[in-house]
PDB file of N, CA and C in Angstrom:
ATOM      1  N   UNK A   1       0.824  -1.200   0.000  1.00  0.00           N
ATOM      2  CA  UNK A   1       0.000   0.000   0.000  1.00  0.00           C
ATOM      3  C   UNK A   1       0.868   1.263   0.000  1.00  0.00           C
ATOM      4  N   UNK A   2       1.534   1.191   0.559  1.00  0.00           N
ATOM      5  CA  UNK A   2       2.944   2.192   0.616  1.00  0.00           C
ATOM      6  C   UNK A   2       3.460   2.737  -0.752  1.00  0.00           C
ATOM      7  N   UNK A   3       3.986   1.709  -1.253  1.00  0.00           N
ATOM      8  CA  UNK A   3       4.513   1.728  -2.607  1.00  0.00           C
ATOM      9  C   UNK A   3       3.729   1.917  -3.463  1.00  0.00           C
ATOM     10  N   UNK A   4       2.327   1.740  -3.668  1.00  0.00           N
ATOM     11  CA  UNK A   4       0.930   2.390  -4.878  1.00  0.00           C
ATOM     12  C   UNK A   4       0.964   3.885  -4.031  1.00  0.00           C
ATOM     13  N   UNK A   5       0.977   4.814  -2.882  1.00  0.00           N
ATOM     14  CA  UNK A   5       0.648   5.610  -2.258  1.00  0.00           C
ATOM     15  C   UNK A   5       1.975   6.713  -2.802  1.00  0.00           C
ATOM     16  N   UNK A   6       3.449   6.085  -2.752  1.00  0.00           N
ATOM     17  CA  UNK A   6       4.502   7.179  -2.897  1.00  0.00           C
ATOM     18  C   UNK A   6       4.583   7.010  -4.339  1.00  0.00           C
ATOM     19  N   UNK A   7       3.677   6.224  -5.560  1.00  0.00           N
ATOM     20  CA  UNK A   7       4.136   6.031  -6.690  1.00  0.00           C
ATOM     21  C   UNK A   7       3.213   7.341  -7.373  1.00  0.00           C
ATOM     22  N   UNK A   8       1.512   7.048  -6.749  1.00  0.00           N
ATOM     23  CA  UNK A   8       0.878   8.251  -6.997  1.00  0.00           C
ATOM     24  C   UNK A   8       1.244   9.511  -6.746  1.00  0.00           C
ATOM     25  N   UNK A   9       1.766   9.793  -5.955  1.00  0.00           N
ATOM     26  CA  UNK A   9       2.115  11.315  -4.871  1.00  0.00           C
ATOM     27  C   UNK A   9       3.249  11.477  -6.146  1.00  0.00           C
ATOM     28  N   UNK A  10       4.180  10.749  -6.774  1.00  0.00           N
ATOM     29  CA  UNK A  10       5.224  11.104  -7.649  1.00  0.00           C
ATOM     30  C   UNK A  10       4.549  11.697  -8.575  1.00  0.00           C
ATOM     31  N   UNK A  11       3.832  11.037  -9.224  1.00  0.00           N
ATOM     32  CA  UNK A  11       2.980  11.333  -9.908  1.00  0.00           C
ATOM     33  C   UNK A  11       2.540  12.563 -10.328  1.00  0.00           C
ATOM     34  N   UNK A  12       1.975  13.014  -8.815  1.00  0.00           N
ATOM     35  CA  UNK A  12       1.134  14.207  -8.818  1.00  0.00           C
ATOM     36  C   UNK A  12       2.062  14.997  -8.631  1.00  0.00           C
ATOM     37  N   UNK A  13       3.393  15.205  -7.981  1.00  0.00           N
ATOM     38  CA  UNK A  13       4.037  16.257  -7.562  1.00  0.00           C
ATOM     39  C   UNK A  13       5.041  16.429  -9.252  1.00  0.00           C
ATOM     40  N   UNK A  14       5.211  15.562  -9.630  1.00  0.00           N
ATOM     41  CA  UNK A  14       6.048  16.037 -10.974  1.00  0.00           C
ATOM     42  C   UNK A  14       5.199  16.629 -12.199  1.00  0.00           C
ATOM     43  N   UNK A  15       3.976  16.285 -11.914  1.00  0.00           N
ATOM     44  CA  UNK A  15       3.292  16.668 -13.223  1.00  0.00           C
ATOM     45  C   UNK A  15       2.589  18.320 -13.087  1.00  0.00           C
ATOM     46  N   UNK A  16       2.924  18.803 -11.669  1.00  0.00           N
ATOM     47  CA  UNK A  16       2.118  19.791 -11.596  1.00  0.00           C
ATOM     48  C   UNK A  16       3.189  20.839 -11.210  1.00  0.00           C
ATOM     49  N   UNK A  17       4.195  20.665 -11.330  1.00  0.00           N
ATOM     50  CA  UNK A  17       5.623  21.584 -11.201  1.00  0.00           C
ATOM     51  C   UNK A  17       5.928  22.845 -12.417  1.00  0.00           C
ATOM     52  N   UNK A  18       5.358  23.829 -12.237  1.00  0.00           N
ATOM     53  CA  UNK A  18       5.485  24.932 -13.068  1.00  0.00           C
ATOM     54  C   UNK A  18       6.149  26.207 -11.830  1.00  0.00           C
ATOM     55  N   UNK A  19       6.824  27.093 -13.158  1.00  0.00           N
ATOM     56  CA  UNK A  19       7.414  28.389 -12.233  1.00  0.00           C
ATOM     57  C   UNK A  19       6.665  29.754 -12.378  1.00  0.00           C
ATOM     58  N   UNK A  20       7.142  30.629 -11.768  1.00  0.00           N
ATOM     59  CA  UNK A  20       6.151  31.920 -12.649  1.00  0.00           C
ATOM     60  C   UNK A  20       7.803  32.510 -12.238  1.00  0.00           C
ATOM     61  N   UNK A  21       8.961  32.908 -12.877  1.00  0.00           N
ATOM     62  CA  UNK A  21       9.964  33.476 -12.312  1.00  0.00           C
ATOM     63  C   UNK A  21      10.483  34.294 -13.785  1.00  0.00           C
ATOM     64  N   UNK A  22      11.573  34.976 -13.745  1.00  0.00           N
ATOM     65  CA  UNK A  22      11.846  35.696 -14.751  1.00  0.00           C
ATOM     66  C   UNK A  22      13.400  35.949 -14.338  1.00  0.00           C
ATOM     67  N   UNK A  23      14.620  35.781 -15.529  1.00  0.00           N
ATOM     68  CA  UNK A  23      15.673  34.853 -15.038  1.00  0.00           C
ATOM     69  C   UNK A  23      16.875  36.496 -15.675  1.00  0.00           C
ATOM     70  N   UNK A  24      17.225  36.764 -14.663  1.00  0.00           N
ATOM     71  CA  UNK A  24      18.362  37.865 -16.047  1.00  0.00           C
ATOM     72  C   UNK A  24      19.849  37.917 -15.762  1.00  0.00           C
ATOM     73  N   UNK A  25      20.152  36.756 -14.759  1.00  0.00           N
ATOM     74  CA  UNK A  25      21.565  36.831 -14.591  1.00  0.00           C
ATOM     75  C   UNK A  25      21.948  35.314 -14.764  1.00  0.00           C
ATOM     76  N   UNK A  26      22.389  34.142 -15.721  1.00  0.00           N
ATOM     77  CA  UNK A  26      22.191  34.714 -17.385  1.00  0.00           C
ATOM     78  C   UNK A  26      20.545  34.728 -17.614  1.00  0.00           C
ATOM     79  N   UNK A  27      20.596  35.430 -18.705  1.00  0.00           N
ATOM     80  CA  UNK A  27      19.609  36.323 -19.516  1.00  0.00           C
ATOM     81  C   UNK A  27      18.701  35.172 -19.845  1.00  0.00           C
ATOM     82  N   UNK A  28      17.396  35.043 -19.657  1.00  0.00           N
ATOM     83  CA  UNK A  28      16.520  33.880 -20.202  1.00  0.00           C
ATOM     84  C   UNK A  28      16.642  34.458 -21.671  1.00  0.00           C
ATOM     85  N   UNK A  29      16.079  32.884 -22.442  1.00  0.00           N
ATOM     86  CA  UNK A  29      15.707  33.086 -23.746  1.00  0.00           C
ATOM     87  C   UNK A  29      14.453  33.707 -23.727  1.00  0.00           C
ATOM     88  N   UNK A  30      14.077  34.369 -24.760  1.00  0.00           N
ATOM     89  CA  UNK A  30      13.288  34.857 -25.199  1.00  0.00           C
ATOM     90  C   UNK A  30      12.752  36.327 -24.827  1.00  0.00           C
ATOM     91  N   UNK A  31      11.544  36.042 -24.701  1.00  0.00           N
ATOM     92  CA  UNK A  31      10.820  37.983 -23.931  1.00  0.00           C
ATOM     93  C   UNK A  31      11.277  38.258 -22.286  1.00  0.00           C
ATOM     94  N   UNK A  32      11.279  39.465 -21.981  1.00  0.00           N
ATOM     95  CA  UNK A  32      11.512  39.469 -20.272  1.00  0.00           C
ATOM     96  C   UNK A  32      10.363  40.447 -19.966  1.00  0.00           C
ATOM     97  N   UNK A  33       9.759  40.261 -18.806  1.00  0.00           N
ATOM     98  CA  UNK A  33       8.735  41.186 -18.396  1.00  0.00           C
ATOM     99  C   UNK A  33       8.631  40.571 -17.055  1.00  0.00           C
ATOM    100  N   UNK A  34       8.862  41.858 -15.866  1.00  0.00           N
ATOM    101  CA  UNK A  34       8.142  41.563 -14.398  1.00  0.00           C
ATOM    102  C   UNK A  34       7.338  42.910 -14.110  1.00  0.00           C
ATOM    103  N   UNK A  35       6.959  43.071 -15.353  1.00  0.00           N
ATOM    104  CA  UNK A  35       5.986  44.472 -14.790  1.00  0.00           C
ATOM    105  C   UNK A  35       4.717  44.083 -14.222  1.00  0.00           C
ATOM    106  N   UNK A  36       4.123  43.055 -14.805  1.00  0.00           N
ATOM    107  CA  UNK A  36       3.243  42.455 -14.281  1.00  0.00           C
ATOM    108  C   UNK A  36       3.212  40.868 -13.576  1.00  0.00           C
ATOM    109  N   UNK A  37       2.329  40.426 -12.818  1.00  0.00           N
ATOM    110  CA  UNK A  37       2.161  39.472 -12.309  1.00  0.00           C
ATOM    111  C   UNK A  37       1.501  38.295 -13.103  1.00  0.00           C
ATOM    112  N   UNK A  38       2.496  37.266 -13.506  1.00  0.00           N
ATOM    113  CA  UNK A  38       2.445  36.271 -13.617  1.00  0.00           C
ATOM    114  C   UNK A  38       2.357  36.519 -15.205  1.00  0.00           C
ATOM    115  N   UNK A  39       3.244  37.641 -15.949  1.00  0.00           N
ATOM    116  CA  UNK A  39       3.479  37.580 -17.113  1.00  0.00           C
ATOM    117  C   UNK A  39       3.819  36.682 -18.054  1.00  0.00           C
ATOM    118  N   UNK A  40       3.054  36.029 -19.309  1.00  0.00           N
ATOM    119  CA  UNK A  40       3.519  35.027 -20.314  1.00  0.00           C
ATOM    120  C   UNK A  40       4.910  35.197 -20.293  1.00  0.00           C
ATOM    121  N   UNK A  41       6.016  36.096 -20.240  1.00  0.00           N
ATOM    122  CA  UNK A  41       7.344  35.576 -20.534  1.00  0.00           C
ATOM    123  C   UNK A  41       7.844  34.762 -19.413  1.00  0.00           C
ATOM    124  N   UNK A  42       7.395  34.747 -18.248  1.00  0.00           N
ATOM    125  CA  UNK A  42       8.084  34.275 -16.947  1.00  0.00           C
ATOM    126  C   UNK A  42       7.197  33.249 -16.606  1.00  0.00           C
ATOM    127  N   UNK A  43       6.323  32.750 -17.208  1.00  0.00           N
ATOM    128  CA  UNK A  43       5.765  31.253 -17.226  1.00  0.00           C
ATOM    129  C   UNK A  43       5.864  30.469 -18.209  1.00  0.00           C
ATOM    130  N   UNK A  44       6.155  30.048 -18.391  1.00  0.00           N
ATOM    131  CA  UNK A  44       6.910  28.445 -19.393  1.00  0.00           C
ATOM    132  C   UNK A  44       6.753  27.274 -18.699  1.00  0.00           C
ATOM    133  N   UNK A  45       5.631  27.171 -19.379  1.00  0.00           N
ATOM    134  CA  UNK A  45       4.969  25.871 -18.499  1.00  0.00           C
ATOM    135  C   UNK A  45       5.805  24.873 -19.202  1.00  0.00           C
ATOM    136  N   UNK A  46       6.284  24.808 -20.742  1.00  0.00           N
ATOM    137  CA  UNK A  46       6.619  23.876 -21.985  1.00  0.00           C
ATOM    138  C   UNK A  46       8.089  23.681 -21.248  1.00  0.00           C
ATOM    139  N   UNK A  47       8.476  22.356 -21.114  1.00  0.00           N
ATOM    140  CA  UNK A  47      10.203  22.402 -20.880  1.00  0.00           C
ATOM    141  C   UNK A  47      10.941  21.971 -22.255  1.00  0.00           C
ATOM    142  N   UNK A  48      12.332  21.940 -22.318  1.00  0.00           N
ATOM    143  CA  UNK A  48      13.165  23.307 -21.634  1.00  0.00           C
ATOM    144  C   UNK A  48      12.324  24.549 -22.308  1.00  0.00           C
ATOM    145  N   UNK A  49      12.796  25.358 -21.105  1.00  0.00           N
ATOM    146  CA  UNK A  49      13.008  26.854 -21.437  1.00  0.00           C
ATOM    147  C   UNK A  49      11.979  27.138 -22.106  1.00  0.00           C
ATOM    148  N   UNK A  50      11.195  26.731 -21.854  1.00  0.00           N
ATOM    149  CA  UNK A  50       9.589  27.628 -22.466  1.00  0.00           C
ATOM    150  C   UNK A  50       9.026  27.006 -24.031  1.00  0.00           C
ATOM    151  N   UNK A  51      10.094  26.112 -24.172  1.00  0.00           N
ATOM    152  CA  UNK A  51       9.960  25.465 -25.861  1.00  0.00           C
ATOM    153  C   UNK A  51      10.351  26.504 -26.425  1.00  0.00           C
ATOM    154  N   UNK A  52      11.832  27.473 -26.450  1.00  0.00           N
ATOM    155  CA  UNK A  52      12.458  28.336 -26.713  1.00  0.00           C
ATOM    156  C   UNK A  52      13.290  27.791 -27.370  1.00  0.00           C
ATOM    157  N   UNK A  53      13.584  27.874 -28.641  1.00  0.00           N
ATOM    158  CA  UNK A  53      14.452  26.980 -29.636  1.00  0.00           C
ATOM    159  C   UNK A  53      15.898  28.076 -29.097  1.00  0.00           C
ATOM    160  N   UNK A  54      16.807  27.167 -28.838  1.00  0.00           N
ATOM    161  CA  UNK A  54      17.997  28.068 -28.122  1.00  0.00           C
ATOM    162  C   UNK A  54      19.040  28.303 -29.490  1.00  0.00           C
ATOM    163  N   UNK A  55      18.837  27.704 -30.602  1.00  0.00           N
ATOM    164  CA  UNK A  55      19.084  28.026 -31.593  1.00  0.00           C
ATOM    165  C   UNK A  55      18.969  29.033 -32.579  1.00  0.00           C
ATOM    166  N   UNK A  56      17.787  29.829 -32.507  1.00  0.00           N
ATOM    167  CA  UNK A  56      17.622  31.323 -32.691  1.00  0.00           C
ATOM    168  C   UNK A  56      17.638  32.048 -31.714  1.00  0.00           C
ATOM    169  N   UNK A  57      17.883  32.237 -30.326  1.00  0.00           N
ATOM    170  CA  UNK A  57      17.542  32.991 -29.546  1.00  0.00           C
ATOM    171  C   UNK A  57      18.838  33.251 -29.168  1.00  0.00           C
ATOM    172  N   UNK A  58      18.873  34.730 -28.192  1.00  0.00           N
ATOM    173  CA  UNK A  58      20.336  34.681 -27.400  1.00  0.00           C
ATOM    174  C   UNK A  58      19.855  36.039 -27.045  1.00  0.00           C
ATOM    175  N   UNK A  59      20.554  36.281 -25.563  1.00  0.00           N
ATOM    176  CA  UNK A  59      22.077  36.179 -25.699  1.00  0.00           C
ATOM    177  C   UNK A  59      22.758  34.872 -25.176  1.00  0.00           C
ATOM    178  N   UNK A  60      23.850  34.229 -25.154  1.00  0.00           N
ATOM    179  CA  UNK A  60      24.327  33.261 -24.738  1.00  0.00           C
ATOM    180  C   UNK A  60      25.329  33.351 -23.689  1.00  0.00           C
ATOM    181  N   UNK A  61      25.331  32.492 -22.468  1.00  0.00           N
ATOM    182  CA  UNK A  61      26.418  32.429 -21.616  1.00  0.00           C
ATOM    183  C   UNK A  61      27.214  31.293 -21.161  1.00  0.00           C
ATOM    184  N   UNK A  62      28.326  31.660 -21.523  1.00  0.00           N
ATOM    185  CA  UNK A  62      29.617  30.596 -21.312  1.00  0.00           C
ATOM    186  C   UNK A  62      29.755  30.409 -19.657  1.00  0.00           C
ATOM    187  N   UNK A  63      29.592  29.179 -19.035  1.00  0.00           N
ATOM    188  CA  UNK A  63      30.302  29.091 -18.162  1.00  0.00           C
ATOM    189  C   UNK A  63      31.161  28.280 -18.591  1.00  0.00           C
ATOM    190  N   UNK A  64      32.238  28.648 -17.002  1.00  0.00           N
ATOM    191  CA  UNK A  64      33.297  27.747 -16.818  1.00  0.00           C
ATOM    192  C   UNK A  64      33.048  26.436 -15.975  1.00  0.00           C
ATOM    193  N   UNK A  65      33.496  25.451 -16.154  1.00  0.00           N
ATOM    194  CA  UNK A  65      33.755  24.141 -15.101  1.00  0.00           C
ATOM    195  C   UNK A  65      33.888  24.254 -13.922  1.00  0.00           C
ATOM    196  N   UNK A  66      33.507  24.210 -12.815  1.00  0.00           N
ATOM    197  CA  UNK A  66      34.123  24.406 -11.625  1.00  0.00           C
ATOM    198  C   UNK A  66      34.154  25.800 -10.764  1.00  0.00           C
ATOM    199  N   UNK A  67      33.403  26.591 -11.980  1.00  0.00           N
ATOM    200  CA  UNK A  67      33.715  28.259 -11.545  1.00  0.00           C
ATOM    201  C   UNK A  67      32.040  28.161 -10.715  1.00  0.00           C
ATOM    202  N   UNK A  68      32.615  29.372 -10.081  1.00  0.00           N
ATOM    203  CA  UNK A  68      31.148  30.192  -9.204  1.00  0.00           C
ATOM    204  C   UNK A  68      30.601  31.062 -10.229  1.00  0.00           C
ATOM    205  N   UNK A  69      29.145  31.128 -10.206  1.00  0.00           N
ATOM    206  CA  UNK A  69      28.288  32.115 -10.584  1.00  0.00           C
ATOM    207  C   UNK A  69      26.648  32.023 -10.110  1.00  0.00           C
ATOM    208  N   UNK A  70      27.057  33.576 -10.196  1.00  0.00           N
ATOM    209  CA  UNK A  70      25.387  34.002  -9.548  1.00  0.00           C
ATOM    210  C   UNK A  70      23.963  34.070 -10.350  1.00  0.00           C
ATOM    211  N   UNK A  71      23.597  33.049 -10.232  1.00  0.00           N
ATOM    212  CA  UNK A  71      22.203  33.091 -10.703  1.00  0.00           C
ATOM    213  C   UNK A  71      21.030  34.256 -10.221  1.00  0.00           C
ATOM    214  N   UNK A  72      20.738  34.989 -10.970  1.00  0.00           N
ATOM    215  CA  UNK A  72      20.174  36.338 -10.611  1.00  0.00           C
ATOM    216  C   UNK A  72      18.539  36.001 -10.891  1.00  0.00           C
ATOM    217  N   UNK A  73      17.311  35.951 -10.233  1.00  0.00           N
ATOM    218  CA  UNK A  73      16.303  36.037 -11.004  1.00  0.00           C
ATOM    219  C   UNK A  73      15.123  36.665  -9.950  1.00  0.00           C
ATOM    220  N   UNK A  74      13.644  36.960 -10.497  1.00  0.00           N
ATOM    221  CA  UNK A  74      12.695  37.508  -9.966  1.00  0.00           C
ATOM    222  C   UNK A  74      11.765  36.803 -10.319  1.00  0.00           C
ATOM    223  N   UNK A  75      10.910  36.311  -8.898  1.00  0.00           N
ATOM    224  CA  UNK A  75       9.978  35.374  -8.818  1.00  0.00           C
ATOM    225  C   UNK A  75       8.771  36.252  -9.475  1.00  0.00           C
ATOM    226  N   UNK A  76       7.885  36.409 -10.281  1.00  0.00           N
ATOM    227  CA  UNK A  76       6.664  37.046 -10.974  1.00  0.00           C
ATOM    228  C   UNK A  76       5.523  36.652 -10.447  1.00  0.00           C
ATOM    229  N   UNK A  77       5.240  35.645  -9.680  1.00  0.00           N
ATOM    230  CA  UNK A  77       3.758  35.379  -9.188  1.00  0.00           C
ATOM    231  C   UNK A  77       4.137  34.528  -7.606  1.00  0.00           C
ATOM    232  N   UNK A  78       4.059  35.350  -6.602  1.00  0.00           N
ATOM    233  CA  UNK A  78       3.800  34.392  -5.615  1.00  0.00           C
ATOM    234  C   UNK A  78       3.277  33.108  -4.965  1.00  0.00           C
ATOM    235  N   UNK A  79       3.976  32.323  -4.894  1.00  0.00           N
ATOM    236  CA  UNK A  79       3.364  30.860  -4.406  1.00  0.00           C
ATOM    237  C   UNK A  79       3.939  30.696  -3.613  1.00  0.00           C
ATOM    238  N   UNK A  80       4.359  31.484  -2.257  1.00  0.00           N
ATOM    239  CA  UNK A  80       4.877  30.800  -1.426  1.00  0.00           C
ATOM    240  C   UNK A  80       4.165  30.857   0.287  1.00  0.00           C
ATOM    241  N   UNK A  81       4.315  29.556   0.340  1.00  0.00           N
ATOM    242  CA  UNK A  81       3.211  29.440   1.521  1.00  0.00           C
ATOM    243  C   UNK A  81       4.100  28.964   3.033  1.00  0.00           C
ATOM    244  N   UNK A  82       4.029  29.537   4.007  1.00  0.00           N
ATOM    245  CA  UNK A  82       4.793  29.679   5.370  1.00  0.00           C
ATOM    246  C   UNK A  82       5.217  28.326   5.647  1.00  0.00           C
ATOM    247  N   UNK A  83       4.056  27.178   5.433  1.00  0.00           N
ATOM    248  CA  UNK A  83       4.176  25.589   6.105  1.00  0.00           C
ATOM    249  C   UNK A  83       4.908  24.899   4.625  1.00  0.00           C
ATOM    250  N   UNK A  84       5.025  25.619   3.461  1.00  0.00           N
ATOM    251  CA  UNK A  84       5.293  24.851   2.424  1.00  0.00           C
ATOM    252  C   UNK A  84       6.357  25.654   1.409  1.00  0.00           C
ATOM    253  N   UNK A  85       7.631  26.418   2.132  1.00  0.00           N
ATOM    254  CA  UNK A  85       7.802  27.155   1.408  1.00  0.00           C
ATOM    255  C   UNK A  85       8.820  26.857  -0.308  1.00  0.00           C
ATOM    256  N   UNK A  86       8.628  25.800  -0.077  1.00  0.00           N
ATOM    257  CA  UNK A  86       9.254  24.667  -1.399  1.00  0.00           C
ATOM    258  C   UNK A  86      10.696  25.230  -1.350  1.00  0.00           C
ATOM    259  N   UNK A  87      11.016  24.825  -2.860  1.00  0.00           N
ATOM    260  CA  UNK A  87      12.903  25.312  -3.099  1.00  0.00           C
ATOM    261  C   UNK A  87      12.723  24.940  -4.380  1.00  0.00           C
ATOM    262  N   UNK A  88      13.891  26.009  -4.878  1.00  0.00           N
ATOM    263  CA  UNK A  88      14.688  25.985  -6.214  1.00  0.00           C
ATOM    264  C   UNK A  88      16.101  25.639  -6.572  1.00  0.00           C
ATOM    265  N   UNK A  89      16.079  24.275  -7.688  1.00  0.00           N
ATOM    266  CA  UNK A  89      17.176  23.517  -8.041  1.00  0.00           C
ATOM    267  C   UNK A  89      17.664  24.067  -9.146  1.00  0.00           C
ATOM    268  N   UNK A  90      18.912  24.810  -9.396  1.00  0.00           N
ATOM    269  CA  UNK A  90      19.544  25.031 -10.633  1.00  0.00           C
ATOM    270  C   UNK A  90      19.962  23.960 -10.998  1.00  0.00           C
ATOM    271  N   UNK A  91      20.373  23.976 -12.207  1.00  0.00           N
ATOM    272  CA  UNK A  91      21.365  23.052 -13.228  1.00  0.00           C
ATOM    273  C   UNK A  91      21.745  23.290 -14.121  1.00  0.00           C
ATOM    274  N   UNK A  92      22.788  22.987 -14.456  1.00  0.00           N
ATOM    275  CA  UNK A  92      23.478  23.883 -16.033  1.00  0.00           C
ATOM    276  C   UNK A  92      24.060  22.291 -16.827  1.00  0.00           C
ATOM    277  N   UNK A  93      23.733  22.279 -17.787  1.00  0.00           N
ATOM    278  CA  UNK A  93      24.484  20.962 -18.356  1.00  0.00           C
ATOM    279  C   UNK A  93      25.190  21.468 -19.815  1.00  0.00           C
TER     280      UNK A  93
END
């Protein structure tokens, strides 16, 4: 019962994982806007990157291997709740 119980909950927690954020240190692809709340450029529900063909778009940023850098960004729609205040995983590949 356990194992049908944490297979559903996977389930539900991966399929319903969207951001509302807006990214400029490096520069997201495509449009930028935090003038408003919960603006089409800072929701990209489509993965990667909004279904942003990274092939026409830019600007582009080089990292290095091993180096530090600061991921700069602004959350656009609040979801954060006191008992649940979740977290954000970078990754660069």
């Amino acid at each position: 019962m356990h194992l049908i119980f944490s297979i559903i909950a996977l389930l539900f927690i991966g399929h319903g994982v969207h951001m509302h954020l807006c990214l400029w240190s490096p520069m997201q692809r495509g449009d930028f806007d935090i003038s408003t709340p919960g603006a089409h450029p800072c929701y990209r529900k489509i993965g990667p990157c909004g279904n942003i063909n990274s092939s026409s778009s830019s600007p582009r940023t080089s990292l290095v291997a091993g180096s530090k850098y600061n991921v700069e960004f602004q959350q656009n729609l609040n979801h954060y709740y006191t008992n649940f205040p979740g977290a954000l995983d970078i990754s660069f590949a």
